[in-house]
Every structure is written in C-alpha cells, then in structure tokens.
Protein backbone atom coordinates (compact mmCIF):
# COMPACT_ATOMS: atom_id res chain seq x y z
CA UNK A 1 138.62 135.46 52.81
CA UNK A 2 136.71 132.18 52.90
CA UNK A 3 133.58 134.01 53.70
CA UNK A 4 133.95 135.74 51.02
CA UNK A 5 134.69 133.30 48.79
CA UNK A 6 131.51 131.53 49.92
CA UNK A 7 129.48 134.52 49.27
CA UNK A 8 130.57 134.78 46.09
CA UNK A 9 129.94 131.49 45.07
CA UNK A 10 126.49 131.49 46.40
CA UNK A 11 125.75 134.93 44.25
CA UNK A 12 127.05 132.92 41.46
CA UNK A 13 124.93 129.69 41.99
CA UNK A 14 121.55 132.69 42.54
CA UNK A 15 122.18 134.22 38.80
CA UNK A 16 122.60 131.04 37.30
CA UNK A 17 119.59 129.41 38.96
CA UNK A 18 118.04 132.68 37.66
CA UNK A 19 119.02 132.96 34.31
CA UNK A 20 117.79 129.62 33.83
CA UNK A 21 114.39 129.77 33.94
CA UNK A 22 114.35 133.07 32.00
CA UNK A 23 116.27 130.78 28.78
CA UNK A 24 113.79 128.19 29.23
CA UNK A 25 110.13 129.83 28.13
CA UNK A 26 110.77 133.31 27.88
CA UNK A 27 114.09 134.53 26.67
CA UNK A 28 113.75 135.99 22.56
CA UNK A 29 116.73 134.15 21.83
CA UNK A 30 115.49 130.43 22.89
CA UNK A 31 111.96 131.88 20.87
CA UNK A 32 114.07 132.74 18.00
CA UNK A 33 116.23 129.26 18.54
CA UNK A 34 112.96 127.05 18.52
CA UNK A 35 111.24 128.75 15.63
CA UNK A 36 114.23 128.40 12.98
CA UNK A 37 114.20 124.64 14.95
CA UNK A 38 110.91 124.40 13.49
CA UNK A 39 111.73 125.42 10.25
CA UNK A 40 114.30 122.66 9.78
CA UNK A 41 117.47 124.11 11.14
CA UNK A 42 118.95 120.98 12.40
CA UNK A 43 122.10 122.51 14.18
CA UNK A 44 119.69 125.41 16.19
CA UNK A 45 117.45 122.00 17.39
CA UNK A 46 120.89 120.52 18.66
CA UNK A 47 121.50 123.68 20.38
CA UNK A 48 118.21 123.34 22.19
CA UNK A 49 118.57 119.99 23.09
CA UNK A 50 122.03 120.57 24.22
CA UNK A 51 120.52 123.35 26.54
CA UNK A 52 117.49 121.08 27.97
CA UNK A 53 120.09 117.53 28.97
CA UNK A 54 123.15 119.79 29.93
CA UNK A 55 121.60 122.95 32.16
CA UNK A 56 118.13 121.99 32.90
CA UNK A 57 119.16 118.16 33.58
CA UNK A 58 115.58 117.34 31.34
CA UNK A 59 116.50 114.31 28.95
CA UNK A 60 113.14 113.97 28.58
CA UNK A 61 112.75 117.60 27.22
CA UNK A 62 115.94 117.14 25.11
CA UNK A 63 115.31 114.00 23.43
CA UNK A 64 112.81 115.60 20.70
CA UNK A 65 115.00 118.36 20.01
CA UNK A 66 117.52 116.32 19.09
CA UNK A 67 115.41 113.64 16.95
CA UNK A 68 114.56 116.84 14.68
CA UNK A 69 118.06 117.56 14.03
CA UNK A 70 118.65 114.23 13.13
CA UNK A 71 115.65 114.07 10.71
CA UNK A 72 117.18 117.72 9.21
CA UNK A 73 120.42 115.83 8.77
CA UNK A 74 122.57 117.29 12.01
CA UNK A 75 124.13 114.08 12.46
CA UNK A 76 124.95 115.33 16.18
CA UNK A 77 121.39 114.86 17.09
CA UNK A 78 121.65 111.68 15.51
CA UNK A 79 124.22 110.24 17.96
CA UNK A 80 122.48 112.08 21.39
CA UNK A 81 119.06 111.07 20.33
CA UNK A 82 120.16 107.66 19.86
CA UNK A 83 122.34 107.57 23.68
CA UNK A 84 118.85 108.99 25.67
CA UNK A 85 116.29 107.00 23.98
CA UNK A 86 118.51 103.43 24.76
CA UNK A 87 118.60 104.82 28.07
CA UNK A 88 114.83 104.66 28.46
CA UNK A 89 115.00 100.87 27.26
CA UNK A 90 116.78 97.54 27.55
CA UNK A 91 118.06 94.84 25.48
CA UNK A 92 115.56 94.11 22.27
CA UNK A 93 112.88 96.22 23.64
CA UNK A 94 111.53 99.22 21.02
CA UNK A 95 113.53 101.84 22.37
CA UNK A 96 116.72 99.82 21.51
CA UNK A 97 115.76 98.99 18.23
CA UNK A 98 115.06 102.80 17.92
CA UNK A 99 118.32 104.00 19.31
CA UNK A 100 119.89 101.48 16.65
CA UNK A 101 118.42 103.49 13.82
CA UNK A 102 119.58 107.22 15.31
CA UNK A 103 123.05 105.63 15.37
CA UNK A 104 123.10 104.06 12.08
CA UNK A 105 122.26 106.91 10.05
CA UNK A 106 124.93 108.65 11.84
CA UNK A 107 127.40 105.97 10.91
CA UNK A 108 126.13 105.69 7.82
CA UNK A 109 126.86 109.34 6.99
CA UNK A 110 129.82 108.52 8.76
CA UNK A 111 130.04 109.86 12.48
CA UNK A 112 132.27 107.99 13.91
CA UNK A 113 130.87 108.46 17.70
CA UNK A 114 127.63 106.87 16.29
CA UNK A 115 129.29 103.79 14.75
CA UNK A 116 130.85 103.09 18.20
CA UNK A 117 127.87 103.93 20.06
CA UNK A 118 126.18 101.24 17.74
CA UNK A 119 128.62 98.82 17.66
CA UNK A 120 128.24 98.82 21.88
CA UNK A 121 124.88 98.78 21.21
CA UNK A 122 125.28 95.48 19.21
CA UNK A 123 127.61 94.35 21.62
CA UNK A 124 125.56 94.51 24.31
CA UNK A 125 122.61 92.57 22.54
CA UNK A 126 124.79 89.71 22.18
CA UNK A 127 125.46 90.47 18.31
CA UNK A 128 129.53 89.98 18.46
CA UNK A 129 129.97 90.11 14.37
CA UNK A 130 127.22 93.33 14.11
CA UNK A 131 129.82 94.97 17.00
CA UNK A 132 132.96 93.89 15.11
CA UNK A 133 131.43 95.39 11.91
CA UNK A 134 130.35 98.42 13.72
CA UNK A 135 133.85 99.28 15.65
CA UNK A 136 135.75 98.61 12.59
CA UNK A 137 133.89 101.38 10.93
CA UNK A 138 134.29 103.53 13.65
CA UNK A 139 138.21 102.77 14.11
CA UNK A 140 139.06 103.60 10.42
CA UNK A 141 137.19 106.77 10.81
CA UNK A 142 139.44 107.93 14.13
CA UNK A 143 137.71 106.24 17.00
CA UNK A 144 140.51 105.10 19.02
CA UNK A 145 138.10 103.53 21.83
CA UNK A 146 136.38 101.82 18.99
CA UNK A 147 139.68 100.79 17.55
CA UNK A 148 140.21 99.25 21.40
CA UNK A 149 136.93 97.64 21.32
CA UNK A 150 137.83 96.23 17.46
CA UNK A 151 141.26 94.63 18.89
CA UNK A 152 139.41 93.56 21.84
CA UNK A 153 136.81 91.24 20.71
CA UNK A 154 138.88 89.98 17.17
CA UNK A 155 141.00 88.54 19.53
C-alpha cells in the first residue's frame, strides 16, 4: 500500500512538472491570456502573474504582469506588485518608494490589504503617524490585523 501510494504521488509530481512548462510558452490558453493582457485586461494580467509567483516560483517573471493590472485598474495587481518590488529593496531605497505608490493607489481606491501593506510599509521606515494613518484606513475598511496594528501603536 505505501508503495503504491508513493508511486502515485511521484506520477502526480511527473504531470504537474509536465504540464508546467507546456502553460508557460506554449499552451493557446496562456497565448490567449497574455494577448487580452496586452490589450488592457487587468484581471487576465493578474491571472498571469498569479501563475508565474505561485507555480513557476518566478517573482521576477510575475512582477510585470501584475504592474499592468494595476495600471488597467485591477487593484489586485496593485497590492502584489507593490509586496515583490519592496522585496527587491530596503528602507528609502527606489524600490520602496515604488512599492509605496502600488499600495497607495490600492488604498486609495480602497483595498484594504494595500492600506495595511502600506501602513507596514510606513512603519517600517520609521514613519509612526504615516502607519497610524494607513492602518486606520485599513481597519475601518475590515482589516482586522490592521485594526491590531492601529490599537497597537496608538497605545
């Protein structure tokens, strides 16, 4: 039985190795995907980018996929381009400051993942009141781990 089992699992882990590389260049769908991307379909470049940081592991890949949905107003893309590109940075440098303008059109349009995510962001730069500010947001919009943050630091 636990041979089998093994066997299994290892067929399992070959086909989705497999089907991988077919999505990534030569599938019609991910043509069909990238081409209405292109065209300004925000939520099918969100898809893409979904598919390049969660199966292929690429951030790297992923990142401008999800910078186009944010500029065709998919706010998701807004809050995942904004978490890889302060990855690639540190406090103050570009890449912050970059990652602090994904985020605040998401809050702005009011995601309230992206006012959190830019209210650590603040927080972490050493901007206490810009974090406050940012949490708050985020807390009367849902966020309970912004809300925990908010009671956190006003205290």
């Amino acid at each position: 039985m636990k041979k089998l089992f093994t066997l299994m699992t290892l067929a399992v882990g070959i086909l989705f190795i497999c089907s991988n590389a077919v999505w990534a260049e030569d599938a019609p769908e991910t043509k069909a995907l990238k081409e209405s991307c292109e065209k300004g379909n925000g939520r099918n470049c969100y898809k893409i980018g979904e598919r390049y940081r969660t199966v292929e592991l690429d951030n790297k890949s992923a990142t401008p996929y999800y910078e186009k949905a944010c500029a065709d107003n998919y706010l998701a893309g807004c809050n995942a381009a904004g978490i890889l590109t302060q990855m690639t940075g540190k406090q103050y440098s570009p890449q912050w400051k970059k990652a602090a303008g994904f985020f605040t059109k998401g809050c702005d349009a009011e995601d309230h993942v992206a006012c959190s995510n830019l209210g650590q962001l603040k927080y972490k730069e050493g901007r206490q009141s810009a974090a406050k500010k940012y949490w708050k947001k985020a807390c009367d919009l849902g966020n309970q781990v912004a809300c925990s943050n908010y009671e956190r630091i006003i205290r």
